[in-house]
PDB file of N, CA and C in Angstrom:
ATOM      1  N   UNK A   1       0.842  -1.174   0.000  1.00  0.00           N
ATOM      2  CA  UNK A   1       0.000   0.000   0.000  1.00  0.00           C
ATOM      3  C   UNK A   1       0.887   1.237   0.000  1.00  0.00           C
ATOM      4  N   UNK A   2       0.473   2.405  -0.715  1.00  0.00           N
ATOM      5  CA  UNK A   2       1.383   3.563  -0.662  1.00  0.00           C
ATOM      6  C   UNK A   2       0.731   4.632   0.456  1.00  0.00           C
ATOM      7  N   UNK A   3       1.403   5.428   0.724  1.00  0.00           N
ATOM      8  CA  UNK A   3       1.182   6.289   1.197  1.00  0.00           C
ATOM      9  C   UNK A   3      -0.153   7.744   1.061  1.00  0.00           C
ATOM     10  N   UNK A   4      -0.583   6.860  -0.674  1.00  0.00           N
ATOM     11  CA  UNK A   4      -1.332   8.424  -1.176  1.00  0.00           C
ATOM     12  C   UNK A   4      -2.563   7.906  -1.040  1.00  0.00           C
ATOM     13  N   UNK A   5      -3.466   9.211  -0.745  1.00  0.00           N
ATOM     14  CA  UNK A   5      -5.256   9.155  -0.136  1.00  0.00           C
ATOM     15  C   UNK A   5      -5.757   8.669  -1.746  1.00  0.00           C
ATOM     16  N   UNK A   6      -6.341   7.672  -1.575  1.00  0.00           N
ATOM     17  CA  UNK A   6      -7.071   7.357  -2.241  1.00  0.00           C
ATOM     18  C   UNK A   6      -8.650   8.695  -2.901  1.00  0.00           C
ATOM     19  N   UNK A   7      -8.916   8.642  -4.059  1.00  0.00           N
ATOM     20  CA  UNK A   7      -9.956  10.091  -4.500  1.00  0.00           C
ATOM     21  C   UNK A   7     -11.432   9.372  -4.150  1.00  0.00           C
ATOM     22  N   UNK A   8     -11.737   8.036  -4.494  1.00  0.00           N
ATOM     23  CA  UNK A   8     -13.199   7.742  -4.074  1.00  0.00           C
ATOM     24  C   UNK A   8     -13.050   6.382  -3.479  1.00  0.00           C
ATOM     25  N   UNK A   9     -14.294   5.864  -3.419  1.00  0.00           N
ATOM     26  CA  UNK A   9     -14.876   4.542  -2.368  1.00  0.00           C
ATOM     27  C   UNK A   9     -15.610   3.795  -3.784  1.00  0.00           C
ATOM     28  N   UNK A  10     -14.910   2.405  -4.099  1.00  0.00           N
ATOM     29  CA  UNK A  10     -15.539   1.861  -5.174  1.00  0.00           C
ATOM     30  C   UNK A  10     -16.996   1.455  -4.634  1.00  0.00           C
ATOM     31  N   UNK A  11     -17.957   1.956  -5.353  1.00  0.00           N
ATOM     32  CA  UNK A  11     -19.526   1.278  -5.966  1.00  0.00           C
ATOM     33  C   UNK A  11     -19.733   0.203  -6.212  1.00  0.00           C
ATOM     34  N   UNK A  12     -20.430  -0.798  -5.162  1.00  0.00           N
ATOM     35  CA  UNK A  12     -20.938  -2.117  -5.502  1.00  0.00           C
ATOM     36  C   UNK A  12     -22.152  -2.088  -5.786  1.00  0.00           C
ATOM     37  N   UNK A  13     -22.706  -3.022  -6.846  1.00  0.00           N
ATOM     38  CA  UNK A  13     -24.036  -2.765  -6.748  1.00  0.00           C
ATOM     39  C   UNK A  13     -24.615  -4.266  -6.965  1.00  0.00           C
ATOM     40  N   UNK A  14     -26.108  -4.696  -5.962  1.00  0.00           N
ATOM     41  CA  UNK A  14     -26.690  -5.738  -6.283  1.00  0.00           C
ATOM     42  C   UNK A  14     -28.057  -5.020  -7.149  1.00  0.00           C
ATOM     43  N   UNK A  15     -28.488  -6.345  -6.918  1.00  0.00           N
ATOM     44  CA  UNK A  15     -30.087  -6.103  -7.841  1.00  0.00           C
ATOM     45  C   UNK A  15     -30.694  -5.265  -6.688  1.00  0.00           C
ATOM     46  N   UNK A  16     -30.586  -4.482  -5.790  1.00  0.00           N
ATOM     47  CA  UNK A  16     -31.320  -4.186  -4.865  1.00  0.00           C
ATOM     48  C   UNK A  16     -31.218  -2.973  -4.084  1.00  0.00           C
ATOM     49  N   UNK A  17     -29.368  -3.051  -3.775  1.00  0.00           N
ATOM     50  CA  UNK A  17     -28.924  -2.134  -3.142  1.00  0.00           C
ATOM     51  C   UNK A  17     -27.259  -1.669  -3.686  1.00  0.00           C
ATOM     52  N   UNK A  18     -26.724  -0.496  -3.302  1.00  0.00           N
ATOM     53  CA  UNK A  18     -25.565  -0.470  -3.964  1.00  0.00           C
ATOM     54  C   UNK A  18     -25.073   0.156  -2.414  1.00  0.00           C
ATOM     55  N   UNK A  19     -23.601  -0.559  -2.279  1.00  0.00           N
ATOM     56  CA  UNK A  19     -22.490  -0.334  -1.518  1.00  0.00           C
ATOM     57  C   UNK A  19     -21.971   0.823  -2.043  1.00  0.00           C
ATOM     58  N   UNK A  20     -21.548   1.808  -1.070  1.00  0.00           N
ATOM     59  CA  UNK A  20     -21.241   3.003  -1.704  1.00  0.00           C
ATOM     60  C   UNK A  20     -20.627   4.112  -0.468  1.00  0.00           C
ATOM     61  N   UNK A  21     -20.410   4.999  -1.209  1.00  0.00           N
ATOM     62  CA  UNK A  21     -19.345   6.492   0.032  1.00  0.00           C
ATOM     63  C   UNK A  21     -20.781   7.033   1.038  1.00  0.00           C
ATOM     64  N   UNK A  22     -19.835   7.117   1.980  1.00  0.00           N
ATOM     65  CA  UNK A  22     -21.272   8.267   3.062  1.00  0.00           C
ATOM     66  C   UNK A  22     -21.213   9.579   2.316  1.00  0.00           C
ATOM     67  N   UNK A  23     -22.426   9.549   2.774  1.00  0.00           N
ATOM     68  CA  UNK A  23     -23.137  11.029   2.386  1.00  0.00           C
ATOM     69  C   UNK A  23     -23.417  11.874   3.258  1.00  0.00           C
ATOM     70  N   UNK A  24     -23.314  13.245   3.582  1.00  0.00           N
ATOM     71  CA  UNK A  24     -23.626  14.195   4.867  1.00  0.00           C
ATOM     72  C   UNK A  24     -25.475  13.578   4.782  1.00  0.00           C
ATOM     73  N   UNK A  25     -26.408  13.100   3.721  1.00  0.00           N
ATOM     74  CA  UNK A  25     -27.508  13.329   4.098  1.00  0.00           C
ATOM     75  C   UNK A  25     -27.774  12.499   4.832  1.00  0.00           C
ATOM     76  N   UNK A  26     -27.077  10.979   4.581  1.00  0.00           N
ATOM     77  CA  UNK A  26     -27.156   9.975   5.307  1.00  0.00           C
ATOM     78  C   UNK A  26     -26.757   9.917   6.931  1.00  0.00           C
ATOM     79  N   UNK A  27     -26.304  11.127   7.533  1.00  0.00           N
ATOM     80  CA  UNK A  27     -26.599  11.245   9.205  1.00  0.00           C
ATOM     81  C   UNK A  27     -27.599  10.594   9.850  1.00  0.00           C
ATOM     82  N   UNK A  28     -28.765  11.776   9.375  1.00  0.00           N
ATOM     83  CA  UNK A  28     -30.065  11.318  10.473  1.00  0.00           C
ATOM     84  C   UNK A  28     -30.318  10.052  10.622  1.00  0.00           C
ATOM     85  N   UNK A  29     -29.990   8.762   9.524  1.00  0.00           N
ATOM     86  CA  UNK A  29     -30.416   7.873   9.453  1.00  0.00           C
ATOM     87  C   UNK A  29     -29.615   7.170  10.226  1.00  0.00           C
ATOM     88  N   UNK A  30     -28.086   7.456   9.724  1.00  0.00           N
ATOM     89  CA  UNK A  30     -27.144   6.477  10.826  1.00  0.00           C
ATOM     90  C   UNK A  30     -27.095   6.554  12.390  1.00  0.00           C
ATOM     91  N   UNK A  31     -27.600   8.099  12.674  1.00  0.00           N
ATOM     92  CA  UNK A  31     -27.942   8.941  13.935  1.00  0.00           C
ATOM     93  C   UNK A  31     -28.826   7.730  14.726  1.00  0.00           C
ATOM     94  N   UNK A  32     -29.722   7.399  14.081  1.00  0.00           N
ATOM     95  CA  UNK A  32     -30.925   6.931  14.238  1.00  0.00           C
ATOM     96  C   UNK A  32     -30.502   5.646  14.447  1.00  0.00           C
ATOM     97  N   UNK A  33     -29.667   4.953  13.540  1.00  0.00           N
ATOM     98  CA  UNK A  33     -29.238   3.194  14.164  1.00  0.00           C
ATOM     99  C   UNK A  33     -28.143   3.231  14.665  1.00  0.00           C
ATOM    100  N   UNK A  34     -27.931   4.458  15.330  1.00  0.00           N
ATOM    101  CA  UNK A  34     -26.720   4.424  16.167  1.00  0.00           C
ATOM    102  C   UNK A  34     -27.528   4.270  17.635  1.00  0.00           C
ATOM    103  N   UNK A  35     -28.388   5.005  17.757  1.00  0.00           N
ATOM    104  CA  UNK A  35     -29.187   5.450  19.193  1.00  0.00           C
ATOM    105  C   UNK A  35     -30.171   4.317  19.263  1.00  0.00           C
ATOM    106  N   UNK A  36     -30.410   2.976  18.260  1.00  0.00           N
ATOM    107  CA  UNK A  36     -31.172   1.678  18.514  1.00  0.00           C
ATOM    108  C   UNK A  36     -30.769   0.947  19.619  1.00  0.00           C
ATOM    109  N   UNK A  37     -31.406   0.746  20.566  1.00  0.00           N
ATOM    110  CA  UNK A  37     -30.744  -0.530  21.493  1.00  0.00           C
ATOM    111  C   UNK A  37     -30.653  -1.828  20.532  1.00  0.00           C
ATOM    112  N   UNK A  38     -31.565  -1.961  19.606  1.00  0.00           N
ATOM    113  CA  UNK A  38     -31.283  -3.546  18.891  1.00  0.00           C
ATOM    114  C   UNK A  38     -30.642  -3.315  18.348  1.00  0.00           C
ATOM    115  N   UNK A  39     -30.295  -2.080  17.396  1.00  0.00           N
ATOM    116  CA  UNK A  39     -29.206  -2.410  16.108  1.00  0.00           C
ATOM    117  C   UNK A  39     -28.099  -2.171  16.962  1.00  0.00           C
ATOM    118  N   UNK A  40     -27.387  -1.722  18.192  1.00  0.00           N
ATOM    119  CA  UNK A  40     -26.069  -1.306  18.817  1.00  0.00           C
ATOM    120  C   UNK A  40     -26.312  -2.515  19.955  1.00  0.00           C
ATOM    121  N   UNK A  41     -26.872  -3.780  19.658  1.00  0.00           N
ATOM    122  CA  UNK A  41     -26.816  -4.577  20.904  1.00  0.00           C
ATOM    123  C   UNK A  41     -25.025  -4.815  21.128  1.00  0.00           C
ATOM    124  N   UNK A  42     -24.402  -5.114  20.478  1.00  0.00           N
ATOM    125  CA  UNK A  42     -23.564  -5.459  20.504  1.00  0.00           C
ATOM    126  C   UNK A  42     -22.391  -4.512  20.749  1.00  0.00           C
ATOM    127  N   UNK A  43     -22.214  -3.299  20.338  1.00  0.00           N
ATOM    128  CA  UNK A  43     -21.568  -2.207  20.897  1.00  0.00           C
ATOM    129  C   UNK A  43     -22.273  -0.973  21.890  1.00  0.00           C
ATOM    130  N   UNK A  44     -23.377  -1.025  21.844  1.00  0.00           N
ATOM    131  CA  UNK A  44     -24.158   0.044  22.737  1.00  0.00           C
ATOM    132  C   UNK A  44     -24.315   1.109  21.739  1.00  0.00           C
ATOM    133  N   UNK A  45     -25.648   1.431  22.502  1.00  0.00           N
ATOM    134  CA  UNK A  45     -26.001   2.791  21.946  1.00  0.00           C
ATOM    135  C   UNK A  45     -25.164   3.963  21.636  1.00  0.00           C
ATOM    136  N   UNK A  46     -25.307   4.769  21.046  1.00  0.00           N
ATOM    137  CA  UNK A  46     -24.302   6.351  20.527  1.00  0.00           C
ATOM    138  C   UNK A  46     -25.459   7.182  20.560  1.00  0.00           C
ATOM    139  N   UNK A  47     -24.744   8.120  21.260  1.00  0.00           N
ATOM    140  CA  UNK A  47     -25.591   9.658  21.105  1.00  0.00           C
ATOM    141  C   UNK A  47     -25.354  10.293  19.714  1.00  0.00           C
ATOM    142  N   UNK A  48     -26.387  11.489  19.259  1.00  0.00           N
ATOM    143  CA  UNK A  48     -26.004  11.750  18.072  1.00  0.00           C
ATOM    144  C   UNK A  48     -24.419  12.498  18.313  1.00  0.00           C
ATOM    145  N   UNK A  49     -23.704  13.186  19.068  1.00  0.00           N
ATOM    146  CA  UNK A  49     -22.968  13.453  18.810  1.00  0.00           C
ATOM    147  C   UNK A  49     -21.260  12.426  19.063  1.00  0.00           C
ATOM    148  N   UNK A  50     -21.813  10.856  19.591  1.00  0.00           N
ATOM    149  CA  UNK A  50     -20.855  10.050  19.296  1.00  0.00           C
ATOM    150  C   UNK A  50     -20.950   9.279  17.832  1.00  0.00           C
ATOM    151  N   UNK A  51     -22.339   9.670  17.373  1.00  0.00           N
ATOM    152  CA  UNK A  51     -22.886   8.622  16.091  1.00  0.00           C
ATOM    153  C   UNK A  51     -22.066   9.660  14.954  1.00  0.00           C
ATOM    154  N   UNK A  52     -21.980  10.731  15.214  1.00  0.00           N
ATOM    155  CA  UNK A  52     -21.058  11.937  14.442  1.00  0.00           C
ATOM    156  C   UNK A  52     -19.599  11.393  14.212  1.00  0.00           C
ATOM    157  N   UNK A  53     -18.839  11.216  15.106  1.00  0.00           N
ATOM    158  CA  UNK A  53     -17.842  10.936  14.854  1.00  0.00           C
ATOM    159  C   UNK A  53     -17.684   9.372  14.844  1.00  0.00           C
ATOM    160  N   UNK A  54     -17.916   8.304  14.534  1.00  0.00           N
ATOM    161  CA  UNK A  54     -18.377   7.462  14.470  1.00  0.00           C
ATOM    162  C   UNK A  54     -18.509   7.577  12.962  1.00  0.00           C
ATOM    163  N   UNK A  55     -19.495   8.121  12.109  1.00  0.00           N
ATOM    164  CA  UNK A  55     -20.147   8.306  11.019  1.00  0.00           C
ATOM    165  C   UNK A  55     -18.530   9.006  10.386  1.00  0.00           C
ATOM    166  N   UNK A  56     -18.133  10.219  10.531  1.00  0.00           N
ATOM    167  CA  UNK A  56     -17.022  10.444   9.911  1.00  0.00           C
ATOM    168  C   UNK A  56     -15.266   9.837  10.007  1.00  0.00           C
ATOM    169  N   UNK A  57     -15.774   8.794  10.966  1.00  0.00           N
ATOM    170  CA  UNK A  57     -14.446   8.077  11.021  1.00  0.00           C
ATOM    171  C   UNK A  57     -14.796   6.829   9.887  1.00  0.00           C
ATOM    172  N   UNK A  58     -15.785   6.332   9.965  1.00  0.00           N
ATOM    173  CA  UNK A  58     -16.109   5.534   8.920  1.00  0.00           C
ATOM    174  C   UNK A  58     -15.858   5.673   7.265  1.00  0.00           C
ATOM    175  N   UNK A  59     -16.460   7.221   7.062  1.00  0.00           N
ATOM    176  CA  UNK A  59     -16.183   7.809   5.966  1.00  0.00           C
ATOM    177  C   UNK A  59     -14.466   8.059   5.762  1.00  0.00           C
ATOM    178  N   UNK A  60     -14.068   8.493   6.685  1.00  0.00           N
ATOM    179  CA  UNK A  60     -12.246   8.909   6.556  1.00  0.00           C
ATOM    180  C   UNK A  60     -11.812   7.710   6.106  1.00  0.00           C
ATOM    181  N   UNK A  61     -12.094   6.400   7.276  1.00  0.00           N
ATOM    182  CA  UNK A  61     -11.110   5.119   6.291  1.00  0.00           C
ATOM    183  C   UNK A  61     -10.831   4.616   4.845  1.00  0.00           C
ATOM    184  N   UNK A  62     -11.066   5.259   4.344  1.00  0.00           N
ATOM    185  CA  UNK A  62     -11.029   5.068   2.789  1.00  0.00           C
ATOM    186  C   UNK A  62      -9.973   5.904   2.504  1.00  0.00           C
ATOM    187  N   UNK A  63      -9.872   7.323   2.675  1.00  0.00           N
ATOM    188  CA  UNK A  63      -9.395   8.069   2.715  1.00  0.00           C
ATOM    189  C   UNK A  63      -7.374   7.987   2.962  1.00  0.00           C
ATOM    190  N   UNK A  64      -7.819   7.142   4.319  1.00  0.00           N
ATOM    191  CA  UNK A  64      -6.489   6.997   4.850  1.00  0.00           C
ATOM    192  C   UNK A  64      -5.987   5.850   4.945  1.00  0.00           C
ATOM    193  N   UNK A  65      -6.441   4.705   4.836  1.00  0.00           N
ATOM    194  CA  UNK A  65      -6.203   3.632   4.627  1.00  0.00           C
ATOM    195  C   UNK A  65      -6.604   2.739   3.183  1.00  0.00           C
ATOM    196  N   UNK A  66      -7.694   3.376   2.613  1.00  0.00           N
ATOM    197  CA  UNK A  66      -7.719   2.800   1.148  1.00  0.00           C
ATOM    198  C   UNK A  66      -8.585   1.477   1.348  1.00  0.00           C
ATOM    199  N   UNK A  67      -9.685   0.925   2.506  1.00  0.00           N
ATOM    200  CA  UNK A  67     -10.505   0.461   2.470  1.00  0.00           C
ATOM    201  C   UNK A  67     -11.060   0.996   3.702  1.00  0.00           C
ATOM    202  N   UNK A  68     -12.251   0.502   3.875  1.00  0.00           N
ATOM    203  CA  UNK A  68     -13.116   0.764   5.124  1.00  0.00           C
ATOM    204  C   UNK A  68     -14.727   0.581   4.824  1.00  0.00           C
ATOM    205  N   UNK A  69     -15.815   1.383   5.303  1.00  0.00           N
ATOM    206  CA  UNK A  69     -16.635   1.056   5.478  1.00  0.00           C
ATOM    207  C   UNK A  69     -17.605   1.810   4.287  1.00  0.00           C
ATOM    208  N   UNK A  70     -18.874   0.775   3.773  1.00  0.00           N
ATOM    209  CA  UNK A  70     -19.592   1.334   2.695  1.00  0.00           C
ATOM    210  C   UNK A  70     -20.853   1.678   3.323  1.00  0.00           C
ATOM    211  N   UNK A  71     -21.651   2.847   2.814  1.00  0.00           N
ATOM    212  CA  UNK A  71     -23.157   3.421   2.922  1.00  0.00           C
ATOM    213  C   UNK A  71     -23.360   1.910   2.174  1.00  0.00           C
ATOM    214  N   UNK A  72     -24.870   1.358   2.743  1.00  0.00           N
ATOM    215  CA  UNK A  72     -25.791   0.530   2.144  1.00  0.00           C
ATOM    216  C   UNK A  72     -26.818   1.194   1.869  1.00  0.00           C
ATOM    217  N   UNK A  73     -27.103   1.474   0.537  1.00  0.00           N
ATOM    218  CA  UNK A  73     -28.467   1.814   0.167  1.00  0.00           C
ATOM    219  C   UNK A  73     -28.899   1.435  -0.570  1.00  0.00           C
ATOM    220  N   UNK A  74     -30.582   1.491  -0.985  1.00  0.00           N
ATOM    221  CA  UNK A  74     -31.304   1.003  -1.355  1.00  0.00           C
ATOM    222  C   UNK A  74     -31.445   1.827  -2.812  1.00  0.00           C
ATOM    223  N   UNK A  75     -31.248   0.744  -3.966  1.00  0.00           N
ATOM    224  CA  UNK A  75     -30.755   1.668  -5.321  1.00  0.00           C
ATOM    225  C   UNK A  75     -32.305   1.916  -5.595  1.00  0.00           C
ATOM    226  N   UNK A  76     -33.236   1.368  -5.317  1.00  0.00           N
ATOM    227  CA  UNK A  76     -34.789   2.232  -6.011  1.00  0.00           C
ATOM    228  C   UNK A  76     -34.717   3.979  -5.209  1.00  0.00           C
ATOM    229  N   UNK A  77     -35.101   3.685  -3.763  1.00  0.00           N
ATOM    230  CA  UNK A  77     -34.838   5.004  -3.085  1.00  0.00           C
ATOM    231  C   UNK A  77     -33.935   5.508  -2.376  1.00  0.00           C
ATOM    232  N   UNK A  78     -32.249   5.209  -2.325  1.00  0.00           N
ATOM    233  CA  UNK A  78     -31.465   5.801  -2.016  1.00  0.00           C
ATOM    234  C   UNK A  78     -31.258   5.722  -0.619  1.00  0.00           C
ATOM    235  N   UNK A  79     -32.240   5.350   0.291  1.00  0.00           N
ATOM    236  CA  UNK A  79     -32.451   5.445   1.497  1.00  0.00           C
ATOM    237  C   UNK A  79     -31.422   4.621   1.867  1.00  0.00           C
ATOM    238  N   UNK A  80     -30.331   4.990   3.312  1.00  0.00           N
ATOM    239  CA  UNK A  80     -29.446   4.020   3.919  1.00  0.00           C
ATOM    240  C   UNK A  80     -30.709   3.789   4.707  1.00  0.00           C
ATOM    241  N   UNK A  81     -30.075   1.569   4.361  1.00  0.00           N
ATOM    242  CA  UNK A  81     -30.634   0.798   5.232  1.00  0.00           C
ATOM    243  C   UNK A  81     -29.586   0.378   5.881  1.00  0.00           C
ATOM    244  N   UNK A  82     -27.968  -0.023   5.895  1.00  0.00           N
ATOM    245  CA  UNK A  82     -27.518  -0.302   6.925  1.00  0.00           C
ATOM    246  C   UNK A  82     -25.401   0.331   6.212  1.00  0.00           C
ATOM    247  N   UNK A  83     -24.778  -0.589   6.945  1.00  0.00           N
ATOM    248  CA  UNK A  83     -23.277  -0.576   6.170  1.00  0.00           C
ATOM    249  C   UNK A  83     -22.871  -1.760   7.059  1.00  0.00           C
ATOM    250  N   UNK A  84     -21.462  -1.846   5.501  1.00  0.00           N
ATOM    251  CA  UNK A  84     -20.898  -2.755   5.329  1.00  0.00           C
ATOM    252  C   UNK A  84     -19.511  -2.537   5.294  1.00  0.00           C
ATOM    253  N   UNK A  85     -18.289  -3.056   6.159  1.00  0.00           N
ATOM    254  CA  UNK A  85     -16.994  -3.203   6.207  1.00  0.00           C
ATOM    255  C   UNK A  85     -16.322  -4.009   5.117  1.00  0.00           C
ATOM    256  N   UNK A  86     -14.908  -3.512   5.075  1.00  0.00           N
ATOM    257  CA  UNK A  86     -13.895  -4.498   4.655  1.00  0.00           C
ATOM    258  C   UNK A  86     -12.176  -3.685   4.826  1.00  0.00           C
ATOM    259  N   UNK A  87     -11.931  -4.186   5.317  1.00  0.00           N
ATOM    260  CA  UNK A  87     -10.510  -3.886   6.815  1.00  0.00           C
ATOM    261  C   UNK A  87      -9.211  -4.973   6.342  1.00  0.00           C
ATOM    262  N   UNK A  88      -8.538  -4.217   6.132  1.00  0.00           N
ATOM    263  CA  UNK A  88      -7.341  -4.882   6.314  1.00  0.00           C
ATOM    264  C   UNK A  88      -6.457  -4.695   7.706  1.00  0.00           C
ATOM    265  N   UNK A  89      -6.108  -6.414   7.708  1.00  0.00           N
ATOM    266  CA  UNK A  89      -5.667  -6.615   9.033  1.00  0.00           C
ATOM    267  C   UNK A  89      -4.346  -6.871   8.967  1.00  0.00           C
ATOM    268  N   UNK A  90      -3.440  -6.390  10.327  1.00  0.00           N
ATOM    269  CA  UNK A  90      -1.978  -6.710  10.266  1.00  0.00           C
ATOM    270  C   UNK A  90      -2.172  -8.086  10.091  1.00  0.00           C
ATOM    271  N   UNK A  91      -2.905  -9.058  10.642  1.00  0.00           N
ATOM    272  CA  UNK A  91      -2.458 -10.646  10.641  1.00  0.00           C
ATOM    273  C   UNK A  91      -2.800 -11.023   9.110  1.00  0.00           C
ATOM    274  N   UNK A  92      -3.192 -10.394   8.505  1.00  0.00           N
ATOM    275  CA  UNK A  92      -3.551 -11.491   7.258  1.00  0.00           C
ATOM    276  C   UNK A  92      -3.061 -10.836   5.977  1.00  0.00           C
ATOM    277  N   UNK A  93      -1.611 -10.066   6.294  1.00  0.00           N
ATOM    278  CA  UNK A  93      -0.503  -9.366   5.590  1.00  0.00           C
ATOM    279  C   UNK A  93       0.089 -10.913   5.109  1.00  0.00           C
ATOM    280  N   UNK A  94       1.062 -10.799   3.762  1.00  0.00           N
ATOM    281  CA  UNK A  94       1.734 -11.752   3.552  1.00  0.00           C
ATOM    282  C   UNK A  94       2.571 -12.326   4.593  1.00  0.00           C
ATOM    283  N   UNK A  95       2.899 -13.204   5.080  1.00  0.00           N
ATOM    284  CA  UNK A  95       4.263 -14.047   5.347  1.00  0.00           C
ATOM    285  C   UNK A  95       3.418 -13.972   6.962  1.00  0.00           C
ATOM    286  N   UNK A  96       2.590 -13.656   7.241  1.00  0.00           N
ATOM    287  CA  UNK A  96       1.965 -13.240   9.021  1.00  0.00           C
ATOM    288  C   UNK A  96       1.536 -14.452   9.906  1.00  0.00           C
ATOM    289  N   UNK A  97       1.236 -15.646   8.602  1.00  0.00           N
ATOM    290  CA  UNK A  97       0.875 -16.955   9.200  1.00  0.00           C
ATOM    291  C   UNK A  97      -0.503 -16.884   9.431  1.00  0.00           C
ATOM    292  N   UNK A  98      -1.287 -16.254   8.731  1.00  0.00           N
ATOM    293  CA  UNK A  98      -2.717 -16.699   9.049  1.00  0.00           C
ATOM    294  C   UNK A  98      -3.629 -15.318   8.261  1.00  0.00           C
ATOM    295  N   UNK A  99      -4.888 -15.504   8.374  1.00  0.00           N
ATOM    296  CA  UNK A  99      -6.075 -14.641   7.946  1.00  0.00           C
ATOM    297  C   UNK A  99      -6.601 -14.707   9.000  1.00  0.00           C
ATOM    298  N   UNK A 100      -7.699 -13.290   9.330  1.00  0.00           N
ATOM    299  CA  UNK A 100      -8.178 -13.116  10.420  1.00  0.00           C
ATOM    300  C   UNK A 100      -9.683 -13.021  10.277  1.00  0.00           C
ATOM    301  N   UNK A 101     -10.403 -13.089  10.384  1.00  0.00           N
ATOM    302  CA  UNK A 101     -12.079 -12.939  10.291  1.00  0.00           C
ATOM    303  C   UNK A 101     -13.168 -13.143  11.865  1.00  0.00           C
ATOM    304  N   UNK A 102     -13.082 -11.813  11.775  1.00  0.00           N
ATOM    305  CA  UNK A 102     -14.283 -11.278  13.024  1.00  0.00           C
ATOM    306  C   UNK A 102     -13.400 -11.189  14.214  1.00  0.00           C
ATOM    307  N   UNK A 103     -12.167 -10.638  14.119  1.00  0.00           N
ATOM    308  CA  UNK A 103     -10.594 -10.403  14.967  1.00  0.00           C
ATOM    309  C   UNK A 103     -10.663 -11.806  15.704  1.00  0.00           C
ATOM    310  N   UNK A 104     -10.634 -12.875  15.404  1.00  0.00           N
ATOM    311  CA  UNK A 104      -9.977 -13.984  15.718  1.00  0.00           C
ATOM    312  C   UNK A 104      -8.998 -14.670  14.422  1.00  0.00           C
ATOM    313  N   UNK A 105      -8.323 -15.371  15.126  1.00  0.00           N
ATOM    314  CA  UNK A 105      -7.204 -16.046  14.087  1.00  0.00           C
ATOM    315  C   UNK A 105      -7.653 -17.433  13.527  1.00  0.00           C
ATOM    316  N   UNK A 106      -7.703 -17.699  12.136  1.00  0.00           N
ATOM    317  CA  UNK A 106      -8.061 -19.571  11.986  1.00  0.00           C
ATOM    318  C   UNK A 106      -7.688 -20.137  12.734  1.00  0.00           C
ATOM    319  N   UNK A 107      -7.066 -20.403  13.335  1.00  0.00           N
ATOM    320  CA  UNK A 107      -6.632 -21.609  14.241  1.00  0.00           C
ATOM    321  C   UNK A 107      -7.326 -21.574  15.858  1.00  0.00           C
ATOM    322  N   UNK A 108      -7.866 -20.004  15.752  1.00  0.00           N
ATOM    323  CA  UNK A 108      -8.707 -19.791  16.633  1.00  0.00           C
ATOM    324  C   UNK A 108     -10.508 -20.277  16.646  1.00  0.00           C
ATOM    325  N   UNK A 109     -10.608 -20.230  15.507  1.00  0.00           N
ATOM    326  CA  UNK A 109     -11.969 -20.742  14.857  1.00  0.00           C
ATOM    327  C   UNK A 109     -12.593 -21.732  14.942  1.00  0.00           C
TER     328      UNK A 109
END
């Protein structure tokens, strides 16, 4: 990997929904499944102003690392319904002895 910021966030698209860059409009919504007790069971709730930075650290990883996290939306109405990761990990660098998935190691699995 080099050193230089990557300019955009590649576009996936299914029959349904397309993986894609955050959008400032897309806040209220992430605001909103940030402050869910069901959708944050697993990390806890965020206030809107932790779902803020949260929301623009998500957006930066692309930026500075050259993968990170995609807006999920819905390609008829645009609407974010959720997001989707993809992270590169020190362990699953060449020569590291393993791949990592859901921060455990295969041999951990």
């Amino acid at each position: 990997m080099t050193n230089a910021f990557i300019a955009s966030v590649p576009l996936l698209r299914t029959e349904r929904l397309n993986l894609r860059e955050y959008r400032r409009e897309d806040f209220d919504a992430f605001a909103a499944h940030c402050a869910d007790p069901v959708s944050s069971a697993h990390i806890g709730p965020a206030d809107r102003q932790a779902a803020w930075r949260i929301f623009c650290s998500h957006a930066g990883l692309w930026l500075i690392h050259g993968a990170g996290w995609w807006a999920v939306g819905e390609k008829e109405s645009g609407r974010l319904v959720g997001s989707v990761g993809a992270h590169a990990r020190p362990a699953a660098e060449a020569g590291s002895g393993g791949k990592r998935l859901g921060g455990q190691a295969d041999d951990q699995a």
